[in-house]
Protein backbone atom coordinates (compact mmCIF):
# COMPACT_ATOMS: atom_id res chain seq x y z
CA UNK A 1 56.33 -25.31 -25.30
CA UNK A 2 53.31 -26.53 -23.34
CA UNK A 3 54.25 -23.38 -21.39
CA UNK A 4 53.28 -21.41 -23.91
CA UNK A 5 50.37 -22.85 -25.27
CA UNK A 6 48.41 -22.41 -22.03
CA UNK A 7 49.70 -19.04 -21.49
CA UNK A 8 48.33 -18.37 -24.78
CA UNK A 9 44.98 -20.03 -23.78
CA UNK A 10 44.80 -17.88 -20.53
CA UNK A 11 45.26 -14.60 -21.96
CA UNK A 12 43.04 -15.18 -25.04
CA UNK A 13 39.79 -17.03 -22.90
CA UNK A 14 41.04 -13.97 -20.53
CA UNK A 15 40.59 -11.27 -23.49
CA UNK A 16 37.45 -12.72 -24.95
CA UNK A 17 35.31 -12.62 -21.74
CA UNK A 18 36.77 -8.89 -20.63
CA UNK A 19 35.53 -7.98 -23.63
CA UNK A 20 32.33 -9.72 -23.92
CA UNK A 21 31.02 -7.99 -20.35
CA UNK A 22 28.59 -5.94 -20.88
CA UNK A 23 29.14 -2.15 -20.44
CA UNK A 24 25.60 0.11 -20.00
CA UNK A 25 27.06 3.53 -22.28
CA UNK A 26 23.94 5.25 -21.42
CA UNK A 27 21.25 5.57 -19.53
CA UNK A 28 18.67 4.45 -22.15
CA UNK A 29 20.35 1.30 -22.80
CA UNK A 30 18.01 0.35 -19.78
CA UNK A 31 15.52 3.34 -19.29
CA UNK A 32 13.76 4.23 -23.45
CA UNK A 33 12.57 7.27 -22.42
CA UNK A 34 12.58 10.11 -24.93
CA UNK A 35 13.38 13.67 -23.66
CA UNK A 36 11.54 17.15 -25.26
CA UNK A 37 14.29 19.59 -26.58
CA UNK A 38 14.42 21.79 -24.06
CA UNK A 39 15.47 19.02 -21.58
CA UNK A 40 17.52 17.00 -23.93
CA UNK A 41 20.70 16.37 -21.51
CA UNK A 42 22.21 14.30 -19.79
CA UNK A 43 20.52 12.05 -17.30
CA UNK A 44 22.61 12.24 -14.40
CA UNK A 45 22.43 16.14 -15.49
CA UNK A 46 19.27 15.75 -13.21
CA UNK A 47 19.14 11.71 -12.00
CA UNK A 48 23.15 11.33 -10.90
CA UNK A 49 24.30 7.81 -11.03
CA UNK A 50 27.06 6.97 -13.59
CA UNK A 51 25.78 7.07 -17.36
CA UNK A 52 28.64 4.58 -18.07
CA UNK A 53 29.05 1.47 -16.30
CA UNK A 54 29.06 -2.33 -16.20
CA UNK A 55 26.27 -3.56 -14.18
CA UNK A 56 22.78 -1.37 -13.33
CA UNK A 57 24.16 -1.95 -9.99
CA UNK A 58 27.19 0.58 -10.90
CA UNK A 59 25.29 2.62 -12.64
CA UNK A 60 22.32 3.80 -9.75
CA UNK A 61 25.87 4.40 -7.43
CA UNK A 62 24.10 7.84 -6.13
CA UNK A 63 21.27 7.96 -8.17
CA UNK A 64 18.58 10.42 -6.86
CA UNK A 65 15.53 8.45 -8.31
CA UNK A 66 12.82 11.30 -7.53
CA UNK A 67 15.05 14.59 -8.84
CA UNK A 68 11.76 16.70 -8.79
CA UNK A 69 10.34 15.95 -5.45
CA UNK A 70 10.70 19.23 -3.11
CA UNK A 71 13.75 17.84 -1.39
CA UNK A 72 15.63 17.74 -4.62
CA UNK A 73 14.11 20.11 -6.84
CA UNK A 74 16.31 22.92 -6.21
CA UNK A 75 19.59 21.24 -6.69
CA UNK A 76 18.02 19.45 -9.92
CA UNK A 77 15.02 21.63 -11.15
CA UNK A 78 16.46 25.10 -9.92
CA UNK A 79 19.83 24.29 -11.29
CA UNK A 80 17.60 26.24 -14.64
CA UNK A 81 14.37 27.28 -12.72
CA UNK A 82 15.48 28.93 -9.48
CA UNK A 83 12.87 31.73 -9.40
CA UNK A 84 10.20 29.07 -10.12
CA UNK A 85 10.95 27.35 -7.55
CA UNK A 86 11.15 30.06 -4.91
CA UNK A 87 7.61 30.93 -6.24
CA UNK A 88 6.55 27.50 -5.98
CA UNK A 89 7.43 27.51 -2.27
CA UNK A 90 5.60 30.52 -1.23
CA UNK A 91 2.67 29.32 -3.42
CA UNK A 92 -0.61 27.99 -1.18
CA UNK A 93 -0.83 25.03 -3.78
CA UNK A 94 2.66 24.08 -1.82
CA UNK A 95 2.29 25.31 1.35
CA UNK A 96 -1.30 24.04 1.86
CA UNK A 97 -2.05 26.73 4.59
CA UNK A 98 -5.55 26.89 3.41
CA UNK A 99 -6.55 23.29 3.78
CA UNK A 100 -4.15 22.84 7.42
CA UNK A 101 -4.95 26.02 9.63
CA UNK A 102 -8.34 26.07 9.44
CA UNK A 103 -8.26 22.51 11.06
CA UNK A 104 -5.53 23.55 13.37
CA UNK A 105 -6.92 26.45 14.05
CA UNK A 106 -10.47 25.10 15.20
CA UNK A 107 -8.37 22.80 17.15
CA UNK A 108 -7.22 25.33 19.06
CA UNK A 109 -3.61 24.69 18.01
CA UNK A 110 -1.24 27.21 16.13
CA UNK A 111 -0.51 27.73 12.38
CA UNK A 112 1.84 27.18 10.46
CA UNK A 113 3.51 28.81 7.39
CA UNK A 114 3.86 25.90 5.31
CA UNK A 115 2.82 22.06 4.91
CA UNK A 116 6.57 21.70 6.31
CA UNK A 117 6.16 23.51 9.53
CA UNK A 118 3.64 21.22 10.63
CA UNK A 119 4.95 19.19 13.49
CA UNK A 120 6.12 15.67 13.09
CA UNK A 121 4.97 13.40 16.52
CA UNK A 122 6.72 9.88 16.73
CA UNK A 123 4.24 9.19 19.32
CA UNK A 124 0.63 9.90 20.29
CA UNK A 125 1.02 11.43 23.75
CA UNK A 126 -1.53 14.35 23.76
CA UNK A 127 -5.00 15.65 21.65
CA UNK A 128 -2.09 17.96 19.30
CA UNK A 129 -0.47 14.96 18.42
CA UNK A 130 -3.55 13.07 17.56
CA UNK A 131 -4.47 16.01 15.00
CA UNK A 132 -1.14 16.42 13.39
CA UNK A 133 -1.06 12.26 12.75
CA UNK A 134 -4.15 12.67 11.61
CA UNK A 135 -3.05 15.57 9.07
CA UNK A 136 0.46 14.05 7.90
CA UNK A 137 -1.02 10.25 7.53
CA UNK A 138 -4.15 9.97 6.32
CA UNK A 139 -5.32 13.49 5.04
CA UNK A 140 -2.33 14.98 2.91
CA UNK A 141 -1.72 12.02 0.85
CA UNK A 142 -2.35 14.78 -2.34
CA UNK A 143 0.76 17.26 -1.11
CA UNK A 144 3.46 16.96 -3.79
CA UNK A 145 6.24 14.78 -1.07
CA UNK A 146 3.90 11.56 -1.88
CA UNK A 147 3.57 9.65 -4.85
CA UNK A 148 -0.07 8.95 -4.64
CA UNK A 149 -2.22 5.98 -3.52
CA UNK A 150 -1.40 2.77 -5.74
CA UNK A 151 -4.04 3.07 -7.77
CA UNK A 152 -4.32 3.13 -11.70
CA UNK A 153 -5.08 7.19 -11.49
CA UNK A 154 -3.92 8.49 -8.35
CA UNK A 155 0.08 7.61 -8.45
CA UNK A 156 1.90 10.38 -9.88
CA UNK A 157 5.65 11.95 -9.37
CA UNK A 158 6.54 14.16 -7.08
CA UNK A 159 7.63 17.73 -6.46
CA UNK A 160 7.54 19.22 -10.00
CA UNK A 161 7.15 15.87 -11.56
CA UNK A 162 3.48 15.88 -10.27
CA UNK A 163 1.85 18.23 -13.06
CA UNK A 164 4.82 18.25 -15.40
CA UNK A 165 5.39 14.44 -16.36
CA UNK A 166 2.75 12.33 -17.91
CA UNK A 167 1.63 9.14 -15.63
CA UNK A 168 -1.25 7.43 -16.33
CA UNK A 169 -2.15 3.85 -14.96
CA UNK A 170 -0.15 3.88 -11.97
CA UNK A 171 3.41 4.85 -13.79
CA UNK A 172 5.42 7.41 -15.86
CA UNK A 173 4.31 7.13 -19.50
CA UNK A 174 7.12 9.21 -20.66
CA UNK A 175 9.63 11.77 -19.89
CA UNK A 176 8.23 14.64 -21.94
CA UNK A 177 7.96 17.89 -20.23
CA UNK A 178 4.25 18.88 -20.33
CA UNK A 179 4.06 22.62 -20.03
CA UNK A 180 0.54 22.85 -20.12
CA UNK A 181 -0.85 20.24 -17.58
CA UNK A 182 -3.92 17.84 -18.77
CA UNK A 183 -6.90 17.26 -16.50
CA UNK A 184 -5.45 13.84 -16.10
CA UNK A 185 -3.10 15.03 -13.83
CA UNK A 186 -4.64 17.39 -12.09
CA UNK A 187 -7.35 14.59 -11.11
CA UNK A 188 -4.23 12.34 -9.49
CA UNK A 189 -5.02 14.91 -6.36
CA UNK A 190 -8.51 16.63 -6.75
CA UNK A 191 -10.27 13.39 -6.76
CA UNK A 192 -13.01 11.87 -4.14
CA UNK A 193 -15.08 14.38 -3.14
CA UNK A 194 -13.18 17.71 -3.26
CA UNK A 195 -12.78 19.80 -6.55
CA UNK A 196 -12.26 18.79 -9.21
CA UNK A 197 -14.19 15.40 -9.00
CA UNK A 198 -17.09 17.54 -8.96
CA UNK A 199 -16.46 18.88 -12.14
CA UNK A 200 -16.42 15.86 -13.95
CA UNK A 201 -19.59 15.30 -12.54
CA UNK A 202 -18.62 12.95 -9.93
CA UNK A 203 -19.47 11.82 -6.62
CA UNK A 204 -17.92 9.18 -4.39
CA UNK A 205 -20.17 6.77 -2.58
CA UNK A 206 -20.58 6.00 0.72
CA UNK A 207 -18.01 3.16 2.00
CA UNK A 208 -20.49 0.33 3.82
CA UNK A 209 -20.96 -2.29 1.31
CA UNK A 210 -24.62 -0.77 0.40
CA UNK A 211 -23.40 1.94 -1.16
CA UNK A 212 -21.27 0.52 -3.29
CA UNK A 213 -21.74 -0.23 -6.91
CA UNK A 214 -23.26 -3.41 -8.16
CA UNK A 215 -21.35 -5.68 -9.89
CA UNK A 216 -20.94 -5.35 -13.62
CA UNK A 217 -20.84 -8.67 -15.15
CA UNK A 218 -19.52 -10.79 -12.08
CA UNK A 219 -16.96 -8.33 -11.74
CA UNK A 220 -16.16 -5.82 -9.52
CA UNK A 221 -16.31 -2.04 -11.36
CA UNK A 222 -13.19 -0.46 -12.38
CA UNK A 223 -11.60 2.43 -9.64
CA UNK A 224 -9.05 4.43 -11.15
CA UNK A 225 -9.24 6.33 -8.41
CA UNK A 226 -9.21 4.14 -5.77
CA UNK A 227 -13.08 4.91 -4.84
CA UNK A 228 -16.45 4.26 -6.15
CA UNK A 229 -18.61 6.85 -7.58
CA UNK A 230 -21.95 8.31 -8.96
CA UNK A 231 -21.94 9.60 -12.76
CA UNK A 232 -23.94 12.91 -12.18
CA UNK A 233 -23.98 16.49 -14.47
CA UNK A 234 -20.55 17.72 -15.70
CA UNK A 235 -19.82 21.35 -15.09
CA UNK A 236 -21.02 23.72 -18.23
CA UNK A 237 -17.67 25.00 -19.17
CA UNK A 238 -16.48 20.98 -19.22
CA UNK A 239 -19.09 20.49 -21.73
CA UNK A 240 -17.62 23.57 -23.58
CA UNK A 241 -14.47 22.22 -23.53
CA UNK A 242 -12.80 24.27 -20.95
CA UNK A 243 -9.33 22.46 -19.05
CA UNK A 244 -8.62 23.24 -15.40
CA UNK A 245 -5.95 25.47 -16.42
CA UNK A 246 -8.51 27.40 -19.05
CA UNK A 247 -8.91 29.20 -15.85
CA UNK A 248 -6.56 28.08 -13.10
CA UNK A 249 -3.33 29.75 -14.33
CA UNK A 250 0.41 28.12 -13.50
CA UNK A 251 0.74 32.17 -12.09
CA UNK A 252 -1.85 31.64 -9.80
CA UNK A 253 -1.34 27.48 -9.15
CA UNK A 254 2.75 27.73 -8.88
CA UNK A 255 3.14 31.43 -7.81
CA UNK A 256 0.27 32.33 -5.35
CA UNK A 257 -1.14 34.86 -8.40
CA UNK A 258 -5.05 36.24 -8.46
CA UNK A 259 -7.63 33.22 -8.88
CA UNK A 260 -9.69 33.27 -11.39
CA UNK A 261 -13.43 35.59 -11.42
CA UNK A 262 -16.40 34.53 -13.38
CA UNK A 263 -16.55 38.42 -15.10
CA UNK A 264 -12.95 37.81 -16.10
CA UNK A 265 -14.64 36.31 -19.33
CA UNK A 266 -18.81 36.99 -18.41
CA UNK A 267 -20.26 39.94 -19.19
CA UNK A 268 -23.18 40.61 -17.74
CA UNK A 269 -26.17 42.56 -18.04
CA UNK A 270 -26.55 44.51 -14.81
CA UNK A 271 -30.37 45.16 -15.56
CA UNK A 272 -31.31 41.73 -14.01
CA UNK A 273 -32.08 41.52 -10.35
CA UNK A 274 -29.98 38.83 -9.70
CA UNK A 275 -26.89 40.46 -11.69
CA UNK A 276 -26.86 43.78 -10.33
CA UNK A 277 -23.56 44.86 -9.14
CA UNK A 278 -24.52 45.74 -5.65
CA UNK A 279 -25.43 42.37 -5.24
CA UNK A 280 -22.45 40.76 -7.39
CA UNK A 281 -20.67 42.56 -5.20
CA UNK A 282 -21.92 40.45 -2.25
CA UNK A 283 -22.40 36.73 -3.76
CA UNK A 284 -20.10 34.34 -5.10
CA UNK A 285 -21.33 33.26 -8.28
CA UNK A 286 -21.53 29.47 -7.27
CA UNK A 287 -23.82 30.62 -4.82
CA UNK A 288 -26.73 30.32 -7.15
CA UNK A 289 -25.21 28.18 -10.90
CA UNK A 290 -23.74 25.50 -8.31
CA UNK A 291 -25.86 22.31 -9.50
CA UNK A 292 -24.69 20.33 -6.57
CA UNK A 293 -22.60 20.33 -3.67
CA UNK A 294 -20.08 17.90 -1.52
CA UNK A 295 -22.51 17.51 2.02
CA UNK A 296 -20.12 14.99 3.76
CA UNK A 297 -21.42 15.07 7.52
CA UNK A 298 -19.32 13.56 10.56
CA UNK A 299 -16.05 12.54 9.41
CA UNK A 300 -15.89 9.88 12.05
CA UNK A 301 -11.49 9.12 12.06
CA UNK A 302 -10.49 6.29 14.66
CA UNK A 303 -6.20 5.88 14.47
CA UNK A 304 -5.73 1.76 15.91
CA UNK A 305 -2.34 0.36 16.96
CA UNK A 306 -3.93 -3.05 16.79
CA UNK A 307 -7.31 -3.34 14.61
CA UNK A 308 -8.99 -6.26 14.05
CA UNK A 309 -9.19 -6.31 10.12
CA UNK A 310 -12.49 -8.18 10.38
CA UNK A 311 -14.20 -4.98 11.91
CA UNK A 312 -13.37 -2.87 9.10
CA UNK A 313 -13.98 -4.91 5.91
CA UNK A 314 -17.26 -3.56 5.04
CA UNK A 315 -15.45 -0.30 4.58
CA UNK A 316 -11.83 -1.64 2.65
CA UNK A 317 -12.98 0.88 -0.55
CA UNK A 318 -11.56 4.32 1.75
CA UNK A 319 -9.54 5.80 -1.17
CA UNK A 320 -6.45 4.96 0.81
CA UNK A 321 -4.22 1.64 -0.72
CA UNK A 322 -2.24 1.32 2.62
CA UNK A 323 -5.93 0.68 4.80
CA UNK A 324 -6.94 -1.40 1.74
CA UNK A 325 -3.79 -3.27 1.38
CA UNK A 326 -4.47 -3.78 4.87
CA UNK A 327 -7.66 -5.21 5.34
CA UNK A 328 -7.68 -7.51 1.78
CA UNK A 329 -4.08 -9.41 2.56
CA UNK A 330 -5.63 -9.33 6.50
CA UNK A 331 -8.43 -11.46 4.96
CA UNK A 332 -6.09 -13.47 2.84
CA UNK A 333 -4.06 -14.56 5.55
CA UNK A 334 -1.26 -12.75 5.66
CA UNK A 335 0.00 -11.47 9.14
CA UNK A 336 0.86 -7.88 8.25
CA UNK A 337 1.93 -5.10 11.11
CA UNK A 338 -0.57 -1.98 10.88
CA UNK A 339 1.24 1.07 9.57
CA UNK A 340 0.84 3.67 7.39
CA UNK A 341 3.50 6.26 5.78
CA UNK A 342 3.56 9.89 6.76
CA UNK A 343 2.83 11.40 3.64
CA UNK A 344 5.82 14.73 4.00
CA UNK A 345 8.74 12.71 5.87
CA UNK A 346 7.97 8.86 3.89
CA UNK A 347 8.48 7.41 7.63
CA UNK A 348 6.32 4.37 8.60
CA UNK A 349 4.84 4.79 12.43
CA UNK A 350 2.48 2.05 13.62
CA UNK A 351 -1.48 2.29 13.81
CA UNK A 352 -4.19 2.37 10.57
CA UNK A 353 -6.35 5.82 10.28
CA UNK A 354 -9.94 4.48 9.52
CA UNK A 355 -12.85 6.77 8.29
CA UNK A 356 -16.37 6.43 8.05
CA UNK A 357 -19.20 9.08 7.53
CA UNK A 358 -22.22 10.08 9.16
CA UNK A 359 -23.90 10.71 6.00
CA UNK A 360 -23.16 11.55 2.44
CA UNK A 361 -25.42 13.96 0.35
CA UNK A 362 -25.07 16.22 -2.70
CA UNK A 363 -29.02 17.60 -3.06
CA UNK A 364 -28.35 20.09 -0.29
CA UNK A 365 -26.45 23.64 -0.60
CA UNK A 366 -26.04 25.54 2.45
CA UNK A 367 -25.95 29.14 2.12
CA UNK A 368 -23.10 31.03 4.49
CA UNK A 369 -20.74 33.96 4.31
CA UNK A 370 -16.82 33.88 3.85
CA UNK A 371 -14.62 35.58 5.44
CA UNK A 372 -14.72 38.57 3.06
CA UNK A 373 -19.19 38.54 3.57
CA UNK A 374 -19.97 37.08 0.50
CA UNK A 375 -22.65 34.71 0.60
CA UNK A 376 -21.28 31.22 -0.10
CA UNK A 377 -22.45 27.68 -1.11
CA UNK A 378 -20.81 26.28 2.78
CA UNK A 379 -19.36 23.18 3.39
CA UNK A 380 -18.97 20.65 6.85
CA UNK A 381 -15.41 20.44 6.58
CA UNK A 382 -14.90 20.32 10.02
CA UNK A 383 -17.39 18.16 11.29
CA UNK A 384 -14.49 15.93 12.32
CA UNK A 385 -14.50 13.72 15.34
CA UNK A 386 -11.11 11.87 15.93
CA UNK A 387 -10.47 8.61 18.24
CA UNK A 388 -7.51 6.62 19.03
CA UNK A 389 -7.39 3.27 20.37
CA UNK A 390 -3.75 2.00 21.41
CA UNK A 391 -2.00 -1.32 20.92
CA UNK A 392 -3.47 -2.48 24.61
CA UNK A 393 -7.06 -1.83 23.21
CA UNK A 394 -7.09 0.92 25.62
CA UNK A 395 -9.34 3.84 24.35
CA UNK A 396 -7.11 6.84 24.71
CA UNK A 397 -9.30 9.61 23.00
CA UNK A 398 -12.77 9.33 22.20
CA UNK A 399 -15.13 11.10 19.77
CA UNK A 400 -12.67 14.43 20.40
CA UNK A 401 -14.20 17.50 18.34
CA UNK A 402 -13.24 20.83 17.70
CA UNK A 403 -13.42 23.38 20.68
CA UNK A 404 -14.67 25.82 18.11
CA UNK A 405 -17.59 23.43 16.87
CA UNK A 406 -18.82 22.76 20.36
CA UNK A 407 -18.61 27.08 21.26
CA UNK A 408 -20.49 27.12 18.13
CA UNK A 409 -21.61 24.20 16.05
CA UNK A 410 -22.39 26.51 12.81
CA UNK A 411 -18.38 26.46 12.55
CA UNK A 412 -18.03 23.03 10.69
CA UNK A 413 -19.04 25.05 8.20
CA UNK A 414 -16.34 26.46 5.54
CA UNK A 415 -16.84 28.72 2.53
CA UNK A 416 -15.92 26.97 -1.24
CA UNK A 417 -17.13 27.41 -4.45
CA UNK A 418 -18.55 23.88 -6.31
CA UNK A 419 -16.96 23.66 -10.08
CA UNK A 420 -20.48 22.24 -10.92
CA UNK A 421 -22.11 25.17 -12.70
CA UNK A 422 -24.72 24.89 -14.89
CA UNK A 423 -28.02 27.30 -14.87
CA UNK A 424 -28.94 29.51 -12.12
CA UNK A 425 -31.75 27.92 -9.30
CA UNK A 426 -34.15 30.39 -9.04
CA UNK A 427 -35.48 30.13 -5.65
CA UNK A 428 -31.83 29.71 -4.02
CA UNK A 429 -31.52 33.10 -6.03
CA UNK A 430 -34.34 34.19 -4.12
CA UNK A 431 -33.37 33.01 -1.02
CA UNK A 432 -29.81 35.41 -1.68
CA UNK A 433 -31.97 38.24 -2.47
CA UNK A 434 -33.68 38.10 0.89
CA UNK A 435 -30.43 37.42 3.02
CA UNK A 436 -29.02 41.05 0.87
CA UNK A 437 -32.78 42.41 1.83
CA UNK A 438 -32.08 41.67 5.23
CA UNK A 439 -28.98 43.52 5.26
CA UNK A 440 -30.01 46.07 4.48
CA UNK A 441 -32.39 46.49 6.85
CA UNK A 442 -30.61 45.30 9.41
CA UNK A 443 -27.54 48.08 8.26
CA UNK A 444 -28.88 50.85 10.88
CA UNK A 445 -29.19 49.06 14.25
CA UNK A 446 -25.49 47.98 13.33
CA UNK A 447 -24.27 51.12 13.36
């Protein structure tokens, strides 16, 4: 009889905690995202993983955590958008080609076809190396394989995820589809000084602690975006109310499509001087409604195996969280090993990428040509001088510049067009007038 009764026991105590585990039946027992109706499926549809299961350990068995990014996006995302995704690919908002060959190339090292052609170097052995480091560690840290700096307005998702889900404050707000992306995100990249920043009216400072801003109350000033920055004149169609994408189309952004031209929505009256078509024919618009300019001169990078944090922490505000990271929990104590991520592979390799600046001035706008011979607002973009100092101290390269910069040192200089445009200056359009004058004159010894 006592038999019995604690058989009975067993199987009942037995029964009662089987069924009192805890089972996860979906996804969003965990995870209260809500999904837009034209991606209302399944997680693991996208994610993997189990959607049923006892534990969260079961349930992330094969999980692909970042479906969007480019590694995954056509198993996931072209699963529905195939063609998009091909696009995507062959778009230069992907491949980058216009912001890596023109460094390469001034290098005197070959292009490539794509931000995934550039060469991966596990060591530093020669000047290529340096460069390439250089480009997949501490300048792409925008390309769509990296989640962004860990800052409030700079992380992001990747691959797709990047324009098309909403983060905000360093993490994904919800799981809502945006078709049509907000500013917001756009700014997760084109922030510092490149554009974008500018047409917000913004302008990063200068990284010694002089430059910096003043304290605001005892407290340091807020940096969404990882830097500091001067509050200057927004663009005129920001004030009107005009997005990014009122002009940057997704067919131009995510297929490679025409960019956008000022007389797509100006018309003008050809009467004027200034707006004559011969000489709209020859002038970017920005040449003359720019209202100011990025002027960064002598990007001065040094790569160390083995810095001493103590060196560097007048200059711990770079817009980069791992050199940061690096240099704050240095200074608290903690013995950290200096590394920072490659931005397309995710692998750590040893050494921190520190920058500094010759100078830093917006008043300036150089007038140049691009490659088409339209006069241009120019830019020192490659006014770059690179150093690398190995884990013996030993000073491997030193101040190296581009061969092209010391043949000619007018070639720092790059073509872009300033999103700060506001009312024509009237003696830089005078100055345009005379380099078109010129021309013309100049026209018959040519030939």
């Amino acid at each position: 009889m006592r038999f019995l009764i604690l058989l009975f026991l067993i199987v009942l105590f037995g029964c009662q905690a089987k069924e009192s585990k805890p089972v996860l039946r979906s996804c969003k027992d965990c995870h209260h995202y809500e999904l837009d109706e034209k991606h209302h499926f399944a997680c693991t549809k996208c994610h993997q993983g189990r959607s049923s299961a006892a534990t969260a350990k079961e349930a992330h068995q094969g999980l692909i955590a970042s479906p969007a990014s480019p590694s995954n996006w056509g198993r996931a995302c072209g699963s529905c958008h195939a063609e998009k995704i091909k696009e995507m690919e062959r778009s230069p908002h992907f491949t980058l080609v216009g912001v890596i060959n023109p460094v390469l190339k001034a290098f005197d090292l070959p292009a490539v076809s794509s931000i995934n052609g550039l060469p991966e170097p596990e060591k530093i052995k020669n000047r290529a190396d340096l460069v390439y480091d250089l480009l997949r560690r501490r300048c792409l840290r925008c390309h769509l394989f990296y989640k962004g700096d860990d800052y409030p307005e700079t992380r992001r998702g990747t691959g797709c995820a990047a324009c098309h889900l909403l983060y905000g404050n360093g993490k994904l707000m919800d799981h809502t589809f945006i078709k049509t992306t907000p500013d917001r995100l756009c700014l997760h990249c084109h922030y510092g000084n490149r554009v974008g920043f500018d047409y917000y009216g913004l302008f990063e400072h200068d990284y010694p602690y002089a430059f910096r801003s003043p304290l605001i109350d005892g407290d340091l000033p807020p940096r969404p975006w990882g830097v500091e920055f001067h509050e200057m004149a927004q663009d005129v169609h920001l004030k009107a109310g005009l997005s990014c994408l009122s002009c940057h189309t997704g067919k131009e952004l995510m297929a490679g499509g025409k960019g956008p031209a000022c007389t797509d929505c100006h018309e003008l009256d050809h009467k004027s001087p200034f707006h004559a078509k011969e000489v709209l024919a020859k002038v970017r618009c920005s040449a003359c409604h720019a209202k100011f300019s990025f002027q960064d001169r002598g990007y001065y990078l040094m790569l160390q195996y083995d810095p001493d944090w103590e060196d560097w922490a007048e200059f711990y505000v770079q817009g980069s969280s791992e050199v940061e990271n690096f240099i704050v929990r240095s200074a608290q104590g903690d013995e950290l090993e200096p590394s920072m991520l490659d931005k397309i592979s995710g692998k750590p390799r040893p050494g921190i990428w520190f920058l500094g600046f010759k100078e830093r001035r917006f008043e300036d706008l150089p007038l140049g040509r691009d490659k088409t011979g339209k006069i241009s607002i120019m830019r020192p973009l490659l006014d770059l001088h690179l150093s690398f100092v190995d884990e013996y101290g030993e000073v491997i390269f030193d101040n190296l510049t581009p061969y092209a910069v010391k043949k000619d040192p007018q070639k720092v200089y790059l073509p872009y067009s300033p999103h700060t445009i506001g009312q024509a200056d009237y003696f830089r359009a005078q100055k345009i007038l005379e380099m078109l004058h010129e021309d013309h004159h100049l026209e018959p010894q040519r030939r």
